[in-house]
C-alpha atoms as a PDB file:
ATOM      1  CA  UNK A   1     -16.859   5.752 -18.034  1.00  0.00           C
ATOM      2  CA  UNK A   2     -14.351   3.695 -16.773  1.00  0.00           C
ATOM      3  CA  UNK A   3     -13.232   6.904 -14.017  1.00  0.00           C
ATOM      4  CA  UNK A   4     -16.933   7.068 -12.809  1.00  0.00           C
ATOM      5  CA  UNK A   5     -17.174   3.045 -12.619  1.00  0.00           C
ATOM      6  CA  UNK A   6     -14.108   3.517 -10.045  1.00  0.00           C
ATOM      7  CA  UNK A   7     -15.838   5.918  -8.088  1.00  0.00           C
ATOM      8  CA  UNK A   8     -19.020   3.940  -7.881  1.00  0.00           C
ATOM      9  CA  UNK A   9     -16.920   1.066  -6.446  1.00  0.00           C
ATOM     10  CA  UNK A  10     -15.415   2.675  -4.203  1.00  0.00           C
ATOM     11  CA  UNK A  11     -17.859   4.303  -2.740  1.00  0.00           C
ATOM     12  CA  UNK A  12     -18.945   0.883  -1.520  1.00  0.00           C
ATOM     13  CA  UNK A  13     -15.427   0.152  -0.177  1.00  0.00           C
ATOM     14  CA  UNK A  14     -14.432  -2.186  -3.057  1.00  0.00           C
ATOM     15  CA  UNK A  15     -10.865  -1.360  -3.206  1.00  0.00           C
ATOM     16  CA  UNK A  16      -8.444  -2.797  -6.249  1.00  0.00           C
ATOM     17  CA  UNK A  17      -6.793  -5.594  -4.092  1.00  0.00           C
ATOM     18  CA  UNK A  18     -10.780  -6.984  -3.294  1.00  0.00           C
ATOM     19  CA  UNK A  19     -10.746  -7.145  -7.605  1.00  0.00           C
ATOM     20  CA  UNK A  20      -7.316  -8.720  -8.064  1.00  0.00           C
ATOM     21  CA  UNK A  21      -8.116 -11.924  -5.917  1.00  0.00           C
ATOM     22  CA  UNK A  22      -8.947 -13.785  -9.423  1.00  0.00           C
ATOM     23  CA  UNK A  23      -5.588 -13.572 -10.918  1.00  0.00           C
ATOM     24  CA  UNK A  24      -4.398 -15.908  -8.458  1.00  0.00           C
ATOM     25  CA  UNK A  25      -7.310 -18.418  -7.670  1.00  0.00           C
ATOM     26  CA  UNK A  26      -8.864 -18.679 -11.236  1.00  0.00           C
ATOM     27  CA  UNK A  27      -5.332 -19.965 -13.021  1.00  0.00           C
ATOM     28  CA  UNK A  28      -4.666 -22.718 -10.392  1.00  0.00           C
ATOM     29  CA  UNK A  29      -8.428 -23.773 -10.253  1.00  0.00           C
ATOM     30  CA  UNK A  30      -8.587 -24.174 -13.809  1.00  0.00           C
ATOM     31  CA  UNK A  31      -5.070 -23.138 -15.670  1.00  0.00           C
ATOM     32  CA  UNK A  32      -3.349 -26.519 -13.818  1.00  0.00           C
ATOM     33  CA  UNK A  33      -1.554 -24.322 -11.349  1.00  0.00           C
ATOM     34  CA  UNK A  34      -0.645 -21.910 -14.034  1.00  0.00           C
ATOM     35  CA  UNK A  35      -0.744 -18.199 -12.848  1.00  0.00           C
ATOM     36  CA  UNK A  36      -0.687 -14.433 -14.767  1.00  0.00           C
ATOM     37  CA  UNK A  37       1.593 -11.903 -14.050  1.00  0.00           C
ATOM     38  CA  UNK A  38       2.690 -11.252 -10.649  1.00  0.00           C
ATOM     39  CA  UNK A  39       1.509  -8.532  -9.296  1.00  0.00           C
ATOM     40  CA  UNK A  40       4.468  -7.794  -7.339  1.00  0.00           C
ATOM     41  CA  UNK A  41       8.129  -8.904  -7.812  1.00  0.00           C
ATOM     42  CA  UNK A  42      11.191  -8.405  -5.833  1.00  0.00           C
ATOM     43  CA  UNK A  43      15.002  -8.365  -7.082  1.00  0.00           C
ATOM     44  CA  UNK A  44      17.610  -9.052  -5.023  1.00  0.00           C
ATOM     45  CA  UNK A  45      20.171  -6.989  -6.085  1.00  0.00           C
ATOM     46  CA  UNK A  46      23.482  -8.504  -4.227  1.00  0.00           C
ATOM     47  CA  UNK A  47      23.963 -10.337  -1.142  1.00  0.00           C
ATOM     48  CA  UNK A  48      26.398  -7.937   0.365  1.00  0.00           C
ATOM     49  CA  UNK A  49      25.696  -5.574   3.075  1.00  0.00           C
ATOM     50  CA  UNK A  50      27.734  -3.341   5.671  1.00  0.00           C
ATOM     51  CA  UNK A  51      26.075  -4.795   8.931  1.00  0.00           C
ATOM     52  CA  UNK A  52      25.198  -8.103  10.007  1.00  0.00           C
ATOM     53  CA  UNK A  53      22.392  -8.507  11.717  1.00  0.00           C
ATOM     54  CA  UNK A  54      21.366 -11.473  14.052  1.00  0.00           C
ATOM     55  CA  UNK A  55      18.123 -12.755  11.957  1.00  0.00           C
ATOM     56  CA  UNK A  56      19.487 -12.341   8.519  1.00  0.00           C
ATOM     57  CA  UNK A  57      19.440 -15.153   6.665  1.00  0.00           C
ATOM     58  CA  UNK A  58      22.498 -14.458   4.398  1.00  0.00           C
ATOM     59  CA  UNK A  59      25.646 -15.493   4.897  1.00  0.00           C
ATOM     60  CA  UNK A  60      27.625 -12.781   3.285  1.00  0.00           C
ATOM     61  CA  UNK A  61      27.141  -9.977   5.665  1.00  0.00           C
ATOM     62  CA  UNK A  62      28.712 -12.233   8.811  1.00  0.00           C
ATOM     63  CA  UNK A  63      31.873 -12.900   6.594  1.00  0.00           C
ATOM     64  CA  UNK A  64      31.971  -9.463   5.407  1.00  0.00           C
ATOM     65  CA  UNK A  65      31.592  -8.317   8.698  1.00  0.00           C
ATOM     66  CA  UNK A  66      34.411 -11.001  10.609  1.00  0.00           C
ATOM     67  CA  UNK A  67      36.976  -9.738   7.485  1.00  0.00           C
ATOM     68  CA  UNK A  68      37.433 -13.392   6.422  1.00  0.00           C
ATOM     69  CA  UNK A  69      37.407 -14.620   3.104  1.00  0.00           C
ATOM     70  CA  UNK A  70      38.088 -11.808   1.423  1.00  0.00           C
ATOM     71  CA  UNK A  71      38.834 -13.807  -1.630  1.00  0.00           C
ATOM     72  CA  UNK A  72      35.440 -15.076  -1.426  1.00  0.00           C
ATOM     73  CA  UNK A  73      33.500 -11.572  -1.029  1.00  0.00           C
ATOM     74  CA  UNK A  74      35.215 -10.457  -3.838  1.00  0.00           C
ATOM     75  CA  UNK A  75      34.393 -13.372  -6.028  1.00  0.00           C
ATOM     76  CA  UNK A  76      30.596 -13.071  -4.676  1.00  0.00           C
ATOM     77  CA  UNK A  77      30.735  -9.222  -5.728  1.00  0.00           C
ATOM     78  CA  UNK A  78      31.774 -10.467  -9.349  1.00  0.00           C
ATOM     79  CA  UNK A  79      28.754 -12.662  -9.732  1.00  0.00           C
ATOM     80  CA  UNK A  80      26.236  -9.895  -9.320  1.00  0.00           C
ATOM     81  CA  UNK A  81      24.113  -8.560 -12.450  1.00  0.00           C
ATOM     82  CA  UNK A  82      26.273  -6.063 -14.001  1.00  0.00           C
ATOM     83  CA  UNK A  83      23.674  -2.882 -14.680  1.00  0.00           C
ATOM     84  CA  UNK A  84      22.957  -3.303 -18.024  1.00  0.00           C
ATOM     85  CA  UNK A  85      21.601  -6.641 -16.909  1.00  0.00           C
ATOM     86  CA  UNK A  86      19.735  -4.977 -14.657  1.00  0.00           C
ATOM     87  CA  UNK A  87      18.003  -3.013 -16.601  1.00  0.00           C
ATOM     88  CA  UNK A  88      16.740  -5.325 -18.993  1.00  0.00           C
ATOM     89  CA  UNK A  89      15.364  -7.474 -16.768  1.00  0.00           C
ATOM     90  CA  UNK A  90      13.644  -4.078 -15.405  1.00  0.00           C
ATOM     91  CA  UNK A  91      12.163  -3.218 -18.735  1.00  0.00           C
ATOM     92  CA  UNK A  92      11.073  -7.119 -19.571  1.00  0.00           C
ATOM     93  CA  UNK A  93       8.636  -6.878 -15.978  1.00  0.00           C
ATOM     94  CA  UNK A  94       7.631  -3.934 -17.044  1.00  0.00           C
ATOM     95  CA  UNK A  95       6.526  -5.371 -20.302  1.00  0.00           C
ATOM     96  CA  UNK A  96       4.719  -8.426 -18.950  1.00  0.00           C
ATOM     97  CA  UNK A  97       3.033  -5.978 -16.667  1.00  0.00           C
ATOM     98  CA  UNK A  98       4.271  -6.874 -13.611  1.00  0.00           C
ATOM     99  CA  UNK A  99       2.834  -3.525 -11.248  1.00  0.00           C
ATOM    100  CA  UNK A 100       5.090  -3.267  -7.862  1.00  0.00           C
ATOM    101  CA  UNK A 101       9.032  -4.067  -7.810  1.00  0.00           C
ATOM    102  CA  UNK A 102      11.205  -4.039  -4.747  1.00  0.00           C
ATOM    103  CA  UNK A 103      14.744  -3.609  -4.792  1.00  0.00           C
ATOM    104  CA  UNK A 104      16.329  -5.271  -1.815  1.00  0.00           C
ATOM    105  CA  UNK A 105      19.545  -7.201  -1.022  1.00  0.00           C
ATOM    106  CA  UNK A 106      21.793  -7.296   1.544  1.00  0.00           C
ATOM    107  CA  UNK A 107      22.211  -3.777   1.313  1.00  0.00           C
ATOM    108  CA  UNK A 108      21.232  -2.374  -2.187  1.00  0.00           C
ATOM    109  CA  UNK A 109      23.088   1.278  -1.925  1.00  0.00           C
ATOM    110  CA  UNK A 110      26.350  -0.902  -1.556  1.00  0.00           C
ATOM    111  CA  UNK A 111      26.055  -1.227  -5.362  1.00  0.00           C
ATOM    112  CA  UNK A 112      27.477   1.549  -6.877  1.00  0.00           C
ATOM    113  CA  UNK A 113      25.125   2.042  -9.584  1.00  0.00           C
ATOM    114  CA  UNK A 114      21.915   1.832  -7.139  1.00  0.00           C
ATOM    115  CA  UNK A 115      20.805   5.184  -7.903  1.00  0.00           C
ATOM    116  CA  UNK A 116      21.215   4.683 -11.422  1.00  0.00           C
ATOM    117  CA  UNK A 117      19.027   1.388 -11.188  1.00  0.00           C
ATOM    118  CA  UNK A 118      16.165   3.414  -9.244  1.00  0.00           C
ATOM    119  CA  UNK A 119      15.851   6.296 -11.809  1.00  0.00           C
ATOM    120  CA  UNK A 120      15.403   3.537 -14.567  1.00  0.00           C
ATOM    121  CA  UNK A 121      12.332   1.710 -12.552  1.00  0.00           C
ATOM    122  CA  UNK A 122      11.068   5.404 -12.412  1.00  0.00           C
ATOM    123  CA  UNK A 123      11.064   5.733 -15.790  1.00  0.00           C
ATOM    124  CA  UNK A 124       8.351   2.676 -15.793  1.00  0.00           C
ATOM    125  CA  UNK A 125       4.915   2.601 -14.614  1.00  0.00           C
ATOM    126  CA  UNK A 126       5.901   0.018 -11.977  1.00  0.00           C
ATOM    127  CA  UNK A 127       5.450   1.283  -7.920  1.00  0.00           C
ATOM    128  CA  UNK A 128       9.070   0.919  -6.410  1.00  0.00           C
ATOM    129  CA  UNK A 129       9.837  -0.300  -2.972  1.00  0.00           C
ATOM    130  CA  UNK A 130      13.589  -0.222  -1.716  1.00  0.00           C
ATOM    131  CA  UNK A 131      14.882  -1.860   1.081  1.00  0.00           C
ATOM    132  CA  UNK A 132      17.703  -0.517   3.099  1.00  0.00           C
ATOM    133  CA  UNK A 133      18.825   0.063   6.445  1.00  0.00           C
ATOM    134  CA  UNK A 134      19.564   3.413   5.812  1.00  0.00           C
ATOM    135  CA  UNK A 135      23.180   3.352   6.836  1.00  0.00           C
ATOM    136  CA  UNK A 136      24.082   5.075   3.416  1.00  0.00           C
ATOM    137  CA  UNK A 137      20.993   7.635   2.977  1.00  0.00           C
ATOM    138  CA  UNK A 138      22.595  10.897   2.856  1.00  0.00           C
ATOM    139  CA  UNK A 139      20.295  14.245   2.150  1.00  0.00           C
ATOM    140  CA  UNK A 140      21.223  14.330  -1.498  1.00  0.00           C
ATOM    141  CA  UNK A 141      20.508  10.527  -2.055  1.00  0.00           C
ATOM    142  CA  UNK A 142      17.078  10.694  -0.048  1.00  0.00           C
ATOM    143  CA  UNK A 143      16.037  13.503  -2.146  1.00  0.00           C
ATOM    144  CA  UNK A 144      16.360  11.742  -5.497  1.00  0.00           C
ATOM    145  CA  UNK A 145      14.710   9.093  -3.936  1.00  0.00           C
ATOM    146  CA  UNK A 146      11.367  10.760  -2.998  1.00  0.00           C
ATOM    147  CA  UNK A 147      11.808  13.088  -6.040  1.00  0.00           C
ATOM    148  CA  UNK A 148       9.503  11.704  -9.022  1.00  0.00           C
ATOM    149  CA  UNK A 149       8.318  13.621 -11.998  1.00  0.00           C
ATOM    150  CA  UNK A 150       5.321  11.095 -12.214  1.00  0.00           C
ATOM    151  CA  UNK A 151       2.738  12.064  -9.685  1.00  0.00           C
ATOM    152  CA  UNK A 152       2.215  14.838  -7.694  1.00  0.00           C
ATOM    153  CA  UNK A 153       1.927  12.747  -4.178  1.00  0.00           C
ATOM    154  CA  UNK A 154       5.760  12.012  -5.236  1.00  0.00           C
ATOM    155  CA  UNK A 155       6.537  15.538  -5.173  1.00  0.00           C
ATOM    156  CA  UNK A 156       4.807  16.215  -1.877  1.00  0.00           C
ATOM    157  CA  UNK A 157       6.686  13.302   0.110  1.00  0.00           C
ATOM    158  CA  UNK A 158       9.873  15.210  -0.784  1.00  0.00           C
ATOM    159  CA  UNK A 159       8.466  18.425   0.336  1.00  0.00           C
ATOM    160  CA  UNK A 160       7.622  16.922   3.663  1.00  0.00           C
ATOM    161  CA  UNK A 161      10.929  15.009   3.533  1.00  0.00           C
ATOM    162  CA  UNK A 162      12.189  18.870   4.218  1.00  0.00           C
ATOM    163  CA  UNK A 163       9.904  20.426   6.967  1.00  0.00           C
ATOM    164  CA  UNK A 164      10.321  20.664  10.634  1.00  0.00           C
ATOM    165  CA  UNK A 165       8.099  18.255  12.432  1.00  0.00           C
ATOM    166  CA  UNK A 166       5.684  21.370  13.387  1.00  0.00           C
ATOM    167  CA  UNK A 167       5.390  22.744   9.647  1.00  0.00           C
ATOM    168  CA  UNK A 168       4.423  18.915   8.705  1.00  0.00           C
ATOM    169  CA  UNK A 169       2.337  18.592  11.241  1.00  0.00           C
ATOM    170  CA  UNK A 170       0.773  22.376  10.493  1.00  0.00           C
ATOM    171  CA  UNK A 171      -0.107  21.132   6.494  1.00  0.00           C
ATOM    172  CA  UNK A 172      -1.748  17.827   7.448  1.00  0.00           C
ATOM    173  CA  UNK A 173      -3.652  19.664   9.763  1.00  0.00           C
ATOM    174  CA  UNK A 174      -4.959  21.666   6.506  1.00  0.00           C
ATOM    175  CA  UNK A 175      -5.006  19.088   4.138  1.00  0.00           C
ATOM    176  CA  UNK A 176      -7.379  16.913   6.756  1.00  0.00           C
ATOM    177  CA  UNK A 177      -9.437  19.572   7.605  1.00  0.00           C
ATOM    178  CA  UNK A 178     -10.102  20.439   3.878  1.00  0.00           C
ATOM    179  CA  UNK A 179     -12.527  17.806   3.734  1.00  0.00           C
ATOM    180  CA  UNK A 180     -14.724  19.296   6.016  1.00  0.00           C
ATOM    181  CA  UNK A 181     -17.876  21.542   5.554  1.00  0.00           C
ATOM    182  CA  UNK A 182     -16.134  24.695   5.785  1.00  0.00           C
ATOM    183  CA  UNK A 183     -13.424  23.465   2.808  1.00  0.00           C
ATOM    184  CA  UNK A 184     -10.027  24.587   2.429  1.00  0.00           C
ATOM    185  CA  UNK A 185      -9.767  28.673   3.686  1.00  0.00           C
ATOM    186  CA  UNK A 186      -8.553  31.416   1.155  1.00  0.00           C
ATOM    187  CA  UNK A 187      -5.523  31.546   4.023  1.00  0.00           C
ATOM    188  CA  UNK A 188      -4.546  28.062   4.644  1.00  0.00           C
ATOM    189  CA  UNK A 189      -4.288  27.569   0.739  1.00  0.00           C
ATOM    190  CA  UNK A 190      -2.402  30.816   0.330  1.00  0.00           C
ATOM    191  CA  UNK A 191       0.137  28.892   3.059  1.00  0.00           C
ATOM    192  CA  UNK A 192       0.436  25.967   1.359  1.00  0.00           C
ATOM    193  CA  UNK A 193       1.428  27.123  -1.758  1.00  0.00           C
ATOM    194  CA  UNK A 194       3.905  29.272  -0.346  1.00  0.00           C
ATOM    195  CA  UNK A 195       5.510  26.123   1.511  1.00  0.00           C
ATOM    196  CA  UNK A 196       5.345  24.344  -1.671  1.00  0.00           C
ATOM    197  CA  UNK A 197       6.577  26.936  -3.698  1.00  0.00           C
ATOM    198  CA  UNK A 198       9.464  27.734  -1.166  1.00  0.00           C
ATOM    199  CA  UNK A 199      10.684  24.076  -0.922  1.00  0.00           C
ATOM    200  CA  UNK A 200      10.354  22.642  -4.189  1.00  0.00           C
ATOM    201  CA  UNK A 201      11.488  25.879  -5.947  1.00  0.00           C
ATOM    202  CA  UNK A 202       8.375  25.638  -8.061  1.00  0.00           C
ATOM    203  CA  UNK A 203       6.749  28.784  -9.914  1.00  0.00           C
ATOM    204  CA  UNK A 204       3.226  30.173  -7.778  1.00  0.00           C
ATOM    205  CA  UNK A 205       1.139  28.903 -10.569  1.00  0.00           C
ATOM    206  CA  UNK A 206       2.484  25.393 -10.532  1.00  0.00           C
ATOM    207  CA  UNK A 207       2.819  25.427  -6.754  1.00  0.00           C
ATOM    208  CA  UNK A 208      -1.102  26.367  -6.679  1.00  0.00           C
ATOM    209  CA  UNK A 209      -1.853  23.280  -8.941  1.00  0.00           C
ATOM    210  CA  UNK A 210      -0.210  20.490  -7.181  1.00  0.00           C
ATOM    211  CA  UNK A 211      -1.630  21.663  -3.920  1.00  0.00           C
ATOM    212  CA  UNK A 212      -5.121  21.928  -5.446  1.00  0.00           C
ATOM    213  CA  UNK A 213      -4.632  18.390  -6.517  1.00  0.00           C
ATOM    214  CA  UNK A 214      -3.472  16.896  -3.684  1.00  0.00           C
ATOM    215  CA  UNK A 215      -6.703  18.347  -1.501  1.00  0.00           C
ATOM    216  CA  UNK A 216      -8.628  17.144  -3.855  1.00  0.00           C
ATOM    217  CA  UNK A 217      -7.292  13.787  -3.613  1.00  0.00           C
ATOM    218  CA  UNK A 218      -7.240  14.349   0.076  1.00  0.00           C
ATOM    219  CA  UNK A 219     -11.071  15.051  -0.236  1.00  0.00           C
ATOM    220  CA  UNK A 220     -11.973  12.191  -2.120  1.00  0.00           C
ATOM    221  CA  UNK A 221     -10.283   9.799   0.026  1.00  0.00           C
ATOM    222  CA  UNK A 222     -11.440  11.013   3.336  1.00  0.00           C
ATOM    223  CA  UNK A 223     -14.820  10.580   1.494  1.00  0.00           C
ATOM    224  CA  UNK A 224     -14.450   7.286   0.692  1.00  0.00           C
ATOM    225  CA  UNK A 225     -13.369   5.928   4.102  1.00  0.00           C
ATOM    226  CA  UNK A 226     -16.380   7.628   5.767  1.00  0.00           C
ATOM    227  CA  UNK A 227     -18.657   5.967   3.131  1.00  0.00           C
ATOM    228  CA  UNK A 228     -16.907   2.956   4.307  1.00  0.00           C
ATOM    229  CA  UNK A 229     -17.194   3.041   7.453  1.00  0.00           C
ATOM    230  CA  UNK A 230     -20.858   3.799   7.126  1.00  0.00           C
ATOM    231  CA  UNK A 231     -21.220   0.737   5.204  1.00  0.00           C
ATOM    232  CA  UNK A 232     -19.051  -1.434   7.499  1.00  0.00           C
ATOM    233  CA  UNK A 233     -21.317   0.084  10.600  1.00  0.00           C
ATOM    234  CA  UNK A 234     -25.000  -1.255   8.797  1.00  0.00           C
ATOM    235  CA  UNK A 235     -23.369  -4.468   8.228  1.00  0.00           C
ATOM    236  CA  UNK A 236     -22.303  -4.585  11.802  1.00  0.00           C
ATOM    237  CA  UNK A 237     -25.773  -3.511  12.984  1.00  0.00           C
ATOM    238  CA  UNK A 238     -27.670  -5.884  10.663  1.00  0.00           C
ATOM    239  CA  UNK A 239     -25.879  -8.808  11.717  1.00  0.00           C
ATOM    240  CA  UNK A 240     -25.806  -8.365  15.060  1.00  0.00           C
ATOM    241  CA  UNK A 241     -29.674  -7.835  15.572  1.00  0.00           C
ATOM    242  CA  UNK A 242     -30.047 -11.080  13.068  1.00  0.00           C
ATOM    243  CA  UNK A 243     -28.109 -12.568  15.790  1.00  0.00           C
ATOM    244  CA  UNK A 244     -30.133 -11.597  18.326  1.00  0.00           C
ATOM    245  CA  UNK A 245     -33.322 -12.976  16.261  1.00  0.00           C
ATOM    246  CA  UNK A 246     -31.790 -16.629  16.161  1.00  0.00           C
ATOM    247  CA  UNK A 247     -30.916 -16.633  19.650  1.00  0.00           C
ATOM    248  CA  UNK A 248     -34.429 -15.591  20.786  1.00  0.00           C
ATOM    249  CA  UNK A 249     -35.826 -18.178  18.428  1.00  0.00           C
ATOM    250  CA  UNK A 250     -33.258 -21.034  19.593  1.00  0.00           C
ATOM    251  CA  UNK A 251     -34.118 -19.981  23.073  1.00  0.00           C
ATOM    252  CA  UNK A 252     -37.959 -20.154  22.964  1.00  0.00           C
ATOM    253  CA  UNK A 253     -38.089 -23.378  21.104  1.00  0.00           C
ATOM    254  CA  UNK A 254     -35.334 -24.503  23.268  1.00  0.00           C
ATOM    255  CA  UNK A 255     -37.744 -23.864  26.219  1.00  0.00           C
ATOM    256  CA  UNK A 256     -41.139 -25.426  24.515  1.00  0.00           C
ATOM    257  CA  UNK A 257     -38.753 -28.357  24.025  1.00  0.00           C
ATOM    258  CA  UNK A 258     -37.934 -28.627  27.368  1.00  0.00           C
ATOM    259  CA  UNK A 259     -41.824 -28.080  28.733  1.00  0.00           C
ATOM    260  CA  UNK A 260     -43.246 -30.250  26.103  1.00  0.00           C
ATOM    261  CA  UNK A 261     -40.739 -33.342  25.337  1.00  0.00           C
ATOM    262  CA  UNK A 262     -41.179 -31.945  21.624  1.00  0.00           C
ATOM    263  CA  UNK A 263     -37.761 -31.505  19.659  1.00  0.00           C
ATOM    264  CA  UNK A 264     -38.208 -28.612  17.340  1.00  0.00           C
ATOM    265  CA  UNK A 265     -37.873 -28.371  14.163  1.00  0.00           C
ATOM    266  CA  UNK A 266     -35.253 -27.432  12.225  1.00  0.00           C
ATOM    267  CA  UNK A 267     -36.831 -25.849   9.682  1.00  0.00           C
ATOM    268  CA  UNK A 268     -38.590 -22.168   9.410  1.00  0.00           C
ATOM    269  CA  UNK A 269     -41.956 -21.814  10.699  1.00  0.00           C
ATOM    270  CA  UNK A 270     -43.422 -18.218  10.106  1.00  0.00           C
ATOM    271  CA  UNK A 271     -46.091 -19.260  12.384  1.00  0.00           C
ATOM    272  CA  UNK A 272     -43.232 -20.209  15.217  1.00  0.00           C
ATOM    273  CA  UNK A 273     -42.769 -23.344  16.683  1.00  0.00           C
ATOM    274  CA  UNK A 274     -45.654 -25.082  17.717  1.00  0.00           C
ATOM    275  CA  UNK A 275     -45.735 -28.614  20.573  1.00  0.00           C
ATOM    276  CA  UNK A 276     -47.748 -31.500  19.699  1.00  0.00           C
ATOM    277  CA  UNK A 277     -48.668 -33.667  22.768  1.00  0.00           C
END
């Protein structure tokens, strides 16, 4: 019940964030300012960072970068949440439901235990964002980033996290197309489980699931934007010709106005507006 009430909203293009907007309008219209839980959170993780760029805010990274105060960078870096600290404040948001955490600093993979900290979110139903500026993203430490044994769009960003620009650009072009009449070929899905298969290391039979889910999902949500759009395209239509309705009728008693010396009235007339002399 609950799946099929989903996909009767959306097929009208009412998306989750259109059904959120209470959360924050309803508590500080009649909870005295008082919200729920945030939707989203972000933790700064330390203030350090290896570059220092010319609109960041923090002060850190300009003495870390000048070499001054080395005293005081180290006393900075011994203020930080140690990771046990971390973590419990990771599992209490995930117990007051909080649904989207980002990780950010300075420059979170500075931390030592970083990685550590991200497989722990993972292990929560919370959606992680980290921000970095990629200085230290090595292959191995991307990998366990994208890597996730949640969901199966997880695994598929690390497969494409792997390809050559022209294999990526080969399996969108099948995953797209899927949606059409014509569906997903006997041969294009007999490539894309090989190119799952051969990156993630997966068996053919698991290989063959996740890439019949994600076309599925694919489907669906190609399906849903063209519904959309539809939607969005009536709407469009409807009010512009109700536009052009009240313009003719402005004009033409605009005009009898002007001929008679009669102002019009401002209310609806099916019978149109009419001069008295």
């Amino acid at each position: 019940m609950k799946e099929a009430l989903k996909q009767w909203l959306r097929s009208y293009g009412v998306t989750k964030q259109h059904l959120n907007f209470p959360q924050y309008y309803v508590p500080y219209l009649m909870g005295r300012g008082r919200a729920f839980v945030p939707q989203s959170l972000t933790l700064e993780l330390t203030f350090r960072c290896n570059l220092s760029c010319v609109m960041c805010p923090l002060d850190l990274p300009r003495i870390m970068h000048d070499g001054e105060r080395k005293d005081f960078v180290k006393e900075r870096k011994g203020v930080e949440l140690t990771s046990p600290e971390v973590h419990r404040i990771i599992d209490d948001l995930a117990k007051f439901g909080v649904k989207n955490l980002t990780l950010t600093g300075g420059e979170v993979f500075l931390r030592h235990d970083a990685l550590e900290i991200i497989e722990h979110v993972k292990k929560t139903p919370m959606k992680l964002c980290v921000n970095t500026n990629g200085w230290y993203l090595r292959p191995q430490i991307a990998d366990r980033l994208v890597v996730s044994p949640r969901t199966a769009e997880h695994h598929v960003a690390a497969v494409l996290t792997k390809l050559g620009a022209t294999t990526r650009a080969e399996a969108a072009r099948i995953v797209l197309t899927s949606a059409g009449h014509s569906g997903l070929t006997s041969d294009d899905r007999t490539y894309l489980v090989r190119l799952v298969a051969g990156t993630t290391g997966l068996q053919p039979p698991d290989a063959e699931k996740r890439v019949d889910t994600i076309v599925g999902e694919a489907r669906e949500n190609i399906r849903s934007a063209r519904r959309t759009a539809v939607v969005l395209a009536f709407m469009t239509g409807a009010a512009a010709l109700l536009g052009a309705a009240i313009a003719w009728f402005a004009a033409n008693a605009g005009g009898r106005h002007r001929d008679g010396g009669v102002a019009p009235s401002m209310a609806w007339d099916w019978r149109g507006p009419r001069l008295e002399r």
